[in-house]
Each structure stands twice: as C-alpha cells, then as structure tokens.
Protein backbone atom coordinates (compact mmCIF):
# COMPACT_ATOMS: atom_id res chain seq x y z
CA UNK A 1 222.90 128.23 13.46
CA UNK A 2 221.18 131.26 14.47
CA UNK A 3 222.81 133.03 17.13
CA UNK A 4 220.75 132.68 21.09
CA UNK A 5 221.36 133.82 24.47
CA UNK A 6 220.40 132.01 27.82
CA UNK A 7 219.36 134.07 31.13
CA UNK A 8 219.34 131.94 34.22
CA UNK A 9 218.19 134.24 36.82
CA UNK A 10 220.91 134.23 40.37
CA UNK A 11 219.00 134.23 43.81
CA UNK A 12 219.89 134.03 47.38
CA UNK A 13 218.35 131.73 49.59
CA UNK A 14 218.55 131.58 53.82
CA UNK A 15 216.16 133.33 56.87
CA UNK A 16 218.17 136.38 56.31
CA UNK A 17 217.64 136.64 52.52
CA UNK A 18 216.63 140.24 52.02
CA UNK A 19 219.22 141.36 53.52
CA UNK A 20 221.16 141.59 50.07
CA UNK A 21 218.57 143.53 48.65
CA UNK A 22 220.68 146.57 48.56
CA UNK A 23 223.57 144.91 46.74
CA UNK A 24 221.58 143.44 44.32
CA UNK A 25 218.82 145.98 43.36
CA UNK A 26 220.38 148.98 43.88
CA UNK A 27 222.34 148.64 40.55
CA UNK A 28 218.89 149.69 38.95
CA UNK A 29 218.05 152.35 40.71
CA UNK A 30 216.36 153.98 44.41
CA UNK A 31 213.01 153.50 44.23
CA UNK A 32 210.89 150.24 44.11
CA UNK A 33 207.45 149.65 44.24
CA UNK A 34 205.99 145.95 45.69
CA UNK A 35 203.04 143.97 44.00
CA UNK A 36 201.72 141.02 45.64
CA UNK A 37 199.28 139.01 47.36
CA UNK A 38 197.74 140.37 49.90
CA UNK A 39 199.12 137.35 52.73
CA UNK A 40 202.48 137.44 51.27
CA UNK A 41 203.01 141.08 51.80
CA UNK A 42 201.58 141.45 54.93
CA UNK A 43 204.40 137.78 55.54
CA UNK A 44 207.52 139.62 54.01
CA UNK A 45 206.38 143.71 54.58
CA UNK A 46 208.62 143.91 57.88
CA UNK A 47 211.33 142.69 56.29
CA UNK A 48 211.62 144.03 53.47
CA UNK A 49 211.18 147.35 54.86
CA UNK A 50 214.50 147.15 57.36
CA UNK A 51 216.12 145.29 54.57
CA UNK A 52 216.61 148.59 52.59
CA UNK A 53 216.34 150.65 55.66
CA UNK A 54 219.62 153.24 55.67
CA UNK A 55 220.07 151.56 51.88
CA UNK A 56 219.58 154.18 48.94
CA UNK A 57 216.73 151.85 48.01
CA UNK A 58 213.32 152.65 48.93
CA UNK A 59 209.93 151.05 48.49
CA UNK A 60 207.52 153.78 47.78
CA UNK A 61 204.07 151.20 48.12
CA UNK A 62 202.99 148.11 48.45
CA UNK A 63 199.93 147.21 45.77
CA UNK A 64 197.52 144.01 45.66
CA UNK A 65 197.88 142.58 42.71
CA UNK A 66 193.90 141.61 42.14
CA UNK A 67 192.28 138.90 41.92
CA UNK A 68 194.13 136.77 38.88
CA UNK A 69 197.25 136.77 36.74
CA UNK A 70 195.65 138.48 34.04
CA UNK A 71 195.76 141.23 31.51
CA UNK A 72 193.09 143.27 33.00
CA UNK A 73 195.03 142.95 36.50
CA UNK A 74 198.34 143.84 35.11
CA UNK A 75 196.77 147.45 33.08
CA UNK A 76 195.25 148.72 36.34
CA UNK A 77 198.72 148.26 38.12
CA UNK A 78 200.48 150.06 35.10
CA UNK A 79 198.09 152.73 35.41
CA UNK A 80 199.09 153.54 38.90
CA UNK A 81 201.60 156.35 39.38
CA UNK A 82 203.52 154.16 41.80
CA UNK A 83 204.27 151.51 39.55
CA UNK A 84 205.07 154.00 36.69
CA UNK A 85 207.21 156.02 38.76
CA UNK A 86 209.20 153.23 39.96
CA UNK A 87 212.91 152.12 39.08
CA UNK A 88 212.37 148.81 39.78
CA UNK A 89 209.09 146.22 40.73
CA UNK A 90 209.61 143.71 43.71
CA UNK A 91 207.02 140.48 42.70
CA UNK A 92 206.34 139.32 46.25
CA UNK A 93 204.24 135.92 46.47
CA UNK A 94 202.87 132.85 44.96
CA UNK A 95 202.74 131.87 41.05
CA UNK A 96 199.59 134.00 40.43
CA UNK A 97 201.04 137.55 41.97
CA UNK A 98 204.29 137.38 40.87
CA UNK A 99 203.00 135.95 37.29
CA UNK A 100 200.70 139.41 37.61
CA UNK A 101 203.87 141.52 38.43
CA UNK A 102 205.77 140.54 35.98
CA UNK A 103 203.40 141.65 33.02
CA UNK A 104 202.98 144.86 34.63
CA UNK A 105 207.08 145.57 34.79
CA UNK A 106 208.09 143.62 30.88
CA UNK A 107 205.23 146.13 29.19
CA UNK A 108 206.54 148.86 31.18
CA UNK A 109 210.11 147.72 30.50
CA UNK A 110 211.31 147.76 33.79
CA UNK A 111 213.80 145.76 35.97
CA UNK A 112 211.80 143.47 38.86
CA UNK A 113 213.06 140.82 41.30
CA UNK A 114 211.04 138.31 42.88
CA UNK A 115 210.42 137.15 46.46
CA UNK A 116 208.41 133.56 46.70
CA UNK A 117 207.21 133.56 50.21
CA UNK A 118 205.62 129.63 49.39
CA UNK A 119 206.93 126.75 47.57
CA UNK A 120 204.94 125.56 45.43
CA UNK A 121 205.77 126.47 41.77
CA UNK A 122 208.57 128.04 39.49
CA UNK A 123 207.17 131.31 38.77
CA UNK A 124 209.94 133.03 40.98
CA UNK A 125 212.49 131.93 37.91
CA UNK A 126 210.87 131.54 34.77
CA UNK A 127 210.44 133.44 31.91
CA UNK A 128 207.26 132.22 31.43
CA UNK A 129 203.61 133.58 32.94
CA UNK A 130 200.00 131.48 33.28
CA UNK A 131 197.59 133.86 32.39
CA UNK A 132 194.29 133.25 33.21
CA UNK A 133 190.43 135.59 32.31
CA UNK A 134 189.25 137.47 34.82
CA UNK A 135 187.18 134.90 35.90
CA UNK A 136 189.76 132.62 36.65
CA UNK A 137 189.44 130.08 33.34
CA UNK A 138 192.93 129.78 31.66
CA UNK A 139 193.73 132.29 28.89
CA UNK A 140 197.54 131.21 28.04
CA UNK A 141 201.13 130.69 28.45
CA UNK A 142 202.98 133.61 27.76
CA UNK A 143 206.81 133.63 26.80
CA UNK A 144 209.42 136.21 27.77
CA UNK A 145 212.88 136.68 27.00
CA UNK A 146 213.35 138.83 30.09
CA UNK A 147 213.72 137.09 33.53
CA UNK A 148 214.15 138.06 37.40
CA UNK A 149 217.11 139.99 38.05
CA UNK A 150 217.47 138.33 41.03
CA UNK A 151 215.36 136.07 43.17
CA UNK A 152 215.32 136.20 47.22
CA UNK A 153 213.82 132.95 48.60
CA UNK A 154 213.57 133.49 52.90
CA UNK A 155 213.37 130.25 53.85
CA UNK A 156 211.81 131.58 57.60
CA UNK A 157 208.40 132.99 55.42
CA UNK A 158 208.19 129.85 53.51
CA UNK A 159 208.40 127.73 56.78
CA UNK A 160 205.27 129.61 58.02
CA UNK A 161 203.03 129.48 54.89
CA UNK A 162 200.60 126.26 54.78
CA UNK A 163 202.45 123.10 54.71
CA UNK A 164 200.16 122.25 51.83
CA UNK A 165 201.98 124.15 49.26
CA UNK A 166 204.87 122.91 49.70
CA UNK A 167 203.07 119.31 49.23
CA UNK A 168 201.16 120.12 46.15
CA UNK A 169 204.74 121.92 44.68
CA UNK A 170 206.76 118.45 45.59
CA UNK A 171 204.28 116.52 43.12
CA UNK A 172 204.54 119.25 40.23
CA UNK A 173 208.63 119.31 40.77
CA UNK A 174 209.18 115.87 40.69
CA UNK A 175 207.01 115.63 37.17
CA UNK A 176 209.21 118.08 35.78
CA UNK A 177 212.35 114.97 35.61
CA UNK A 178 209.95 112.15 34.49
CA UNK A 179 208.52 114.82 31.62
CA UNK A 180 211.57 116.26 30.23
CA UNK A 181 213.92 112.93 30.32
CA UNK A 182 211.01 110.84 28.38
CA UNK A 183 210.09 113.46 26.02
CA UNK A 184 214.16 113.95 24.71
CA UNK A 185 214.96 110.19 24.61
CA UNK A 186 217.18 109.34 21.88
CA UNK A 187 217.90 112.85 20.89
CA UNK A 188 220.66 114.60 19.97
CA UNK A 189 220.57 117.78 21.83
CA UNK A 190 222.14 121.01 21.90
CA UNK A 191 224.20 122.76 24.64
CA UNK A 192 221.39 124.34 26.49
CA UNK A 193 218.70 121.67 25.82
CA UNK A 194 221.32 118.97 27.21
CA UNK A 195 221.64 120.85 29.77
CA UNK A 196 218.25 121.30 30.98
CA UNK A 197 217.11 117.59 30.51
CA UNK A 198 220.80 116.63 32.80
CA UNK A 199 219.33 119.19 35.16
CA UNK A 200 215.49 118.03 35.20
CA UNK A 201 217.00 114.95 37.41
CA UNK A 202 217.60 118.03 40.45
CA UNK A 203 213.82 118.73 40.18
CA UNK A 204 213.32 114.79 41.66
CA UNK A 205 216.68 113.92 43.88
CA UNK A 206 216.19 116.26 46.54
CA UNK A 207 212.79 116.04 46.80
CA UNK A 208 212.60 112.08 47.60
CA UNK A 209 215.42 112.56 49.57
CA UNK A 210 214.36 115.59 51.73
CA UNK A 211 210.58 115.98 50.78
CA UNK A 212 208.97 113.58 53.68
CA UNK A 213 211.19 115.38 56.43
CA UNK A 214 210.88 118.87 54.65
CA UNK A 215 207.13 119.02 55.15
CA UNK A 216 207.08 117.65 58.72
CA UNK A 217 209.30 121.10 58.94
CA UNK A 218 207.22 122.91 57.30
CA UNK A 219 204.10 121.97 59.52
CA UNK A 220 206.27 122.53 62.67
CA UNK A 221 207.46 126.43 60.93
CA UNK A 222 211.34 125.30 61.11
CA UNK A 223 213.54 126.78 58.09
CA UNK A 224 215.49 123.56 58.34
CA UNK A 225 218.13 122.61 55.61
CA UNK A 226 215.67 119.72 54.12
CA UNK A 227 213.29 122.30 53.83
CA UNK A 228 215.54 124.58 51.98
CA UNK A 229 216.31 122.02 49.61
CA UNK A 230 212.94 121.26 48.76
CA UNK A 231 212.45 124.99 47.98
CA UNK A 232 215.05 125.18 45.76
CA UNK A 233 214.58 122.58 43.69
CA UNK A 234 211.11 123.71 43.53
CA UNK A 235 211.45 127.27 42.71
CA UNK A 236 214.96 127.71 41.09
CA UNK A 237 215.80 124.56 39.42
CA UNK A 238 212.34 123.74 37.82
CA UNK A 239 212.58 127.86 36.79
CA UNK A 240 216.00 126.64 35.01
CA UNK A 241 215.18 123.71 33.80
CA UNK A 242 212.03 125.14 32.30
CA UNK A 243 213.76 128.25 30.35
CA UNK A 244 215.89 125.32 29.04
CA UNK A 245 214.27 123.06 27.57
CA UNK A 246 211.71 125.24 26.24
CA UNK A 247 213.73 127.91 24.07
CA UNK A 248 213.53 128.45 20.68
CA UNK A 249 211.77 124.81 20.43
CA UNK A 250 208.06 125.80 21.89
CA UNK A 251 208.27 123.58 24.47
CA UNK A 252 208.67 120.50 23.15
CA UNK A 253 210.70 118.95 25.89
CA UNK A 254 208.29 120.51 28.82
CA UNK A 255 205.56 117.95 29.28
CA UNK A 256 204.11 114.93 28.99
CA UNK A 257 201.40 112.87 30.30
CA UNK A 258 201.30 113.69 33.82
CA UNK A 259 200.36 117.38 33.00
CA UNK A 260 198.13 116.27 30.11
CA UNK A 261 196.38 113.92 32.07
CA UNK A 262 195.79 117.03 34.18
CA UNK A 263 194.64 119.26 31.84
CA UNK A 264 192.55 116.45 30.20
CA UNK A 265 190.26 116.13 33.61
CA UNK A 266 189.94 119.82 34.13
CA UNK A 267 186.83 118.70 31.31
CA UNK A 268 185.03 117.25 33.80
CA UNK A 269 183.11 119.06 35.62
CA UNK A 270 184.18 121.08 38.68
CA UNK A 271 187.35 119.33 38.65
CA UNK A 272 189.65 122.11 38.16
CA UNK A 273 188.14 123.88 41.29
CA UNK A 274 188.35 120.90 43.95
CA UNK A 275 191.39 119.37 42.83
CA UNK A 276 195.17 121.04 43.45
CA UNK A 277 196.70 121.24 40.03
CA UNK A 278 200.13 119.77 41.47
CA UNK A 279 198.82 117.00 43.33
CA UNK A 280 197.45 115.49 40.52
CA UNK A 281 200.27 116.22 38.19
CA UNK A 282 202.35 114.24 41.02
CA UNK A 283 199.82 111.10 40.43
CA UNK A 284 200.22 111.54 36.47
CA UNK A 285 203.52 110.56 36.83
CA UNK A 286 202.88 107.47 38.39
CA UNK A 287 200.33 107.01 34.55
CA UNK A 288 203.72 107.65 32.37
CA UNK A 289 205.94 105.64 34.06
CA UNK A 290 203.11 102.78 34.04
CA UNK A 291 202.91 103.46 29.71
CA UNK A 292 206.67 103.35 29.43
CA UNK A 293 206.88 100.09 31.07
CA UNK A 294 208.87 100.90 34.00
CA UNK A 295 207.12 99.29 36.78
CA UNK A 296 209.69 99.52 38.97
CA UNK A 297 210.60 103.49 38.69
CA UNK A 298 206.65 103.27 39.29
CA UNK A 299 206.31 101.23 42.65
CA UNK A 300 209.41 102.98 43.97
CA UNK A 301 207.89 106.58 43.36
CA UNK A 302 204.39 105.19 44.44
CA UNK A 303 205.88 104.83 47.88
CA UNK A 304 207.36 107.91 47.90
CA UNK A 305 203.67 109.22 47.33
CA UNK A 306 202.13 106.80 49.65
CA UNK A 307 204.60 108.32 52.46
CA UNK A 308 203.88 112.26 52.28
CA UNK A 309 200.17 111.57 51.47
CA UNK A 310 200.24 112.47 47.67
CA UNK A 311 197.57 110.02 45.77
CA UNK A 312 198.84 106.92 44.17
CA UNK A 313 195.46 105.87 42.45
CA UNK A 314 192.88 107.16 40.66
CA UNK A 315 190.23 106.43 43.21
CA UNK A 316 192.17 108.81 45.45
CA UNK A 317 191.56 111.82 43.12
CA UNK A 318 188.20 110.97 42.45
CA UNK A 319 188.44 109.57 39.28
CA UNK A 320 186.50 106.49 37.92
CA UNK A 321 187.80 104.34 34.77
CA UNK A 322 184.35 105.88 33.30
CA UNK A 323 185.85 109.11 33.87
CA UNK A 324 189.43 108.45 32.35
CA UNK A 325 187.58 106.38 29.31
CA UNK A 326 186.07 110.22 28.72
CA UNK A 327 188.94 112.13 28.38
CA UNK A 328 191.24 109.74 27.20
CA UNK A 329 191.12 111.45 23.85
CA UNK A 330 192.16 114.59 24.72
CA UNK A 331 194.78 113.03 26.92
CA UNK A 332 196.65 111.72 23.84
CA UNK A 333 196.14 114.58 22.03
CA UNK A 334 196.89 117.24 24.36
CA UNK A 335 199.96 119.64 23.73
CA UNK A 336 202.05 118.47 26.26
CA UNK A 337 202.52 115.06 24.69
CA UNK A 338 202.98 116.22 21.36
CA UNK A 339 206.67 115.29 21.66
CA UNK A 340 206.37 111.79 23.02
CA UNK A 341 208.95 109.44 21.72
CA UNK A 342 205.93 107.70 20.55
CA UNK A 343 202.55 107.68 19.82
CA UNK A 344 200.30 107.33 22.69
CA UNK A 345 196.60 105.76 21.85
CA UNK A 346 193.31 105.43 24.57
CA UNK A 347 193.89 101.42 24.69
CA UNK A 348 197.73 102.54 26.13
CA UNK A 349 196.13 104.92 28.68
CA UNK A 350 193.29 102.55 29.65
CA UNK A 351 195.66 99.48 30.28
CA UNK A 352 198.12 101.45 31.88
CA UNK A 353 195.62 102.93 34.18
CA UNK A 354 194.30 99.26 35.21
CA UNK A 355 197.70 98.21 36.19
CA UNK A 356 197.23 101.12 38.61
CA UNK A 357 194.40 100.45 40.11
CA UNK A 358 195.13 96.98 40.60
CA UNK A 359 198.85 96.32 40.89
C-alpha cells in the first residue's frame, strides 16, 4: 500500500472557549484577520477581541464573507490586503462562511481556525467545502488535504443562535450513522475507514439521548451540558467521521439514500428554497431504514422525530407519491448511493415509501 496520512482537527469546547486562542494560534504567528457572516461576527466580535487582548495575537479586521461559498466570494477576500497580510484566517460562522474562508486561506496557503457560532453542520472540521454559483445553485464538493488547526466551539453563542439550527443539524447528524454503517456492510476495512464507520454511531447516540432536551435549551439560551453534546457530535464528530470515511476512496462510504432522496427532490420545483436541507435528510433516513427492512430501527427513530418535531412522512415535507414516482430515478441513481450493498430499483423506493405513509 501506498503510504497516507490522517488530520483530525483538535478543538475546545465550553462558554469560555476563546479564551485559548492565544495558546493555540499564536504558534502561527501575531496577526489574524476574521471572515464571516455578518450575525456571527457581530455574536462572537466581543469575545474574540478580549480573548487575544494583552496576547501577541491580534485581529487586524473583521470581513463579510459575501453572499455564498463560492469562488467569486473567496477571490475578492484574497484580494484584500488584510487577508493577504495576515498570519493566520479565523472562519467565524455557519457552513457557508466558514466553507468561504477556508478557500480564501488553502489558495493563499495559510493557517486558519474555525469558530461555529451555530450547530447545524460539520464545516467547522472537515476538509471538505460546498461550493455553490453566485447565484446560490450548487457548483461542487471540493476536497482538501488541509484542515482547521484548531476549532473553538462557545457553547454560550450557540445557545443564543435560532433553536432551528440546531434542529435541522440533529436530522443531518443522525443520517451520517444510518449512511456510513449501511453503505460498508460486509466489508473489510482499513484502519482509518474502520474507524470512521465505529465512529459514525457518535453522530446518532448523543443526539437521541440529549437532542429533545438540548433544543428546549437552546430555545431557553442555556449552554447546558445536553446542549454541548449535541454540538459536538454535530460539528466535530460528523467533521471526523466524514474525513474518514471519505479518503482516498471518493466517498464511497459518505451517503446513501437519505441524502439522495434529498438531492433527488431539489428537481422539483422550488423545493430546494422552502425546504431545510437537514430536515429532510433526517426524514430520508426513516426511507433507508424502511428499504433495508428494519422496521423496528424505523418506528424507534420515527418517534424520536415525532418528539422534537422533525417530519416522519412524506406528507409532512410536502411530498406526494406523484412527486416521489418523479424522481425516483434519480434517487437510485444518484451518487450518494452508488455504494449501496445492493442495488436499489423505483419499485424498492415506491413500496418502501407506502409502508411510510401508512404504517
């Protein structure tokens, strides 16, 4: 075999999270430069100015970082004498503007750290970006080698964004298990592959364990420990389990049909724009576990759903059997199931969805 390296990006998590910004980012130099969404930086500005206050690390500007994650968005921030002057790039946000941060600082090779102020995806950890056009349409998935140097998740910002990211995240998390352990089934796997699908099981646990009392937190702004828990599992291990399972094998392990079944609807009309990507994906799941025949993994996470709100039917996303008949072709044909442990056909999908709708 070839030799490989894995990088799983460190982070520290708690109210009082930046305040290890100087031990950790100080290593690459003095002077940082912070690229964000506009809401998250005005959220985490305060602190993370008196979190390098009397530190040699200073943050010489804080820039939007437009209006997508996209190449366009990513040249005018490289452009800017802040960014280029920098030592360092602090990603401070949701998936989009950190996604957006980190092209700017891999083309200009340098060092960045991340700072999720919401829940709601892995982007914080990853080595991988969603880039979309200008216009918001998806362009592609875009692969590094590099990662965060370090990730600060303060759990007191994420306890104050809207409760509804953290809702929409719990469905996409959760998918990640159900994904990765079907799609390496009666494999033999190497080190780091075993050790992402093993993993993948962290990205469900917590979350049905802490998830219903985590987002009654959330909506009451308390940085409780289930809270916490969700947001890890949600940012970090996901991020993990993703770089995992996805080297050097082009993702073959990643996916499945609760994202497919996603991506398939986003050919209907409108649908990408009134429906939240994770709260679907969350529903998918309940469609896999319904194909592979387990009925009761199914009813058990259906409650789960039915109990923090997250759909458990089709009607409830606004989907008709007409509609599903549609894109049933691209379901079973989309990349994310190209690894199933078996083939997947419309008359699968179709029945499966019935058994749904009327259990």
């Amino acid at each position: 075999m070839d030799n490989y390296s894995i990088i799983i990006p460190s982070y520290t998590v708690g109210p009082d999270s930046y305040k290890e910004i100087p031990r950790y980012c100080a290593l690459y130099g003095t002077k940082a430069v912070v690229i964000g969404g506009k809401k998250a930086m005005a959220a985490a500005k305060d602190k993370l100015l008196r979190a390098v206050e009397g530190s040699p690390v200073h943050i010489s500007g804080f820039l939007w970082y437009g209006e997508e994650a996209s190449y366009e968005a990513a040249s005018v921030l490289e452009a800017d004498s802040r960014v280029q002057e920098a030592d360092m790039i602090f990603a401070v946000g949701g998936g989009k503007a950190i996604d957006t941060a980190k092209l700017a600082a891999i083309h200009l090779e340098k060092p960045f750290f991340t700072f999720p102020t919401i829940a709601s995806n892995c982007a914080s950890a990853s080595s991988v970006a969603i880039i979309y056009h200008p216009d918001g349409s998806f362009r592609e998935f875009v692969h590094y080698l590099e990662t965060t140097r370090h990730i600060f998740i303060d759990t007191d910002i994420i306890a104050h964004a809207p409760w509804e990211y953290l809702w929409a995240g719990i469905g996409d998390t959760y998918a990640k298990y159900y994904e990765v352990s079907i799609s390496a089934r009666g494999e033999e796997l190497e080190h780091y592959l075993a050790m992402g699908v093993h993993m993948s099981r962290m990205c469900m646990e917590p979350l049905v364990r802490y998830g219903e009392k985590a987002l009654q937190d959330n909506k009451e702004q308390i940085p409780s420990y289930d809270l916490e828990q969700c947001a890890l599992a949600i940012i970090v291990t996901t991020g993990w389990v993703s770089m995992l399972v996805s080297r050097r094998h082009n993702m073959l392990y990643n996916g499945g049909v609760a994202h497919a079944l996603f991506y398939s609807l986003c050919s209907l009309p409108g649908f990408d724009r009134t429906h939240i990507h994770g709260v679907v994906v969350g529903f998918g799941v309940l469609l896999q576990l319904m194909i592979d025949g387990d009925e009761e993994e199914c009813r058990k996470l259906r409650e789960f759903n039915r109990r923090i709100g997250l759909p458990t039917s089709f009607e409830e996303i606004g989907v008709t059997m007409a509609d599903l008949e549609k894109v049933a072709d691209r379901l079973i044909t989309d990349e994310d199931v190209e690894h199933f442990p078996y083939p997947l056909t419309v008359e699968m999908i179709m029945e499966a969805a019935g058994k749904l709708e009327h259990p």
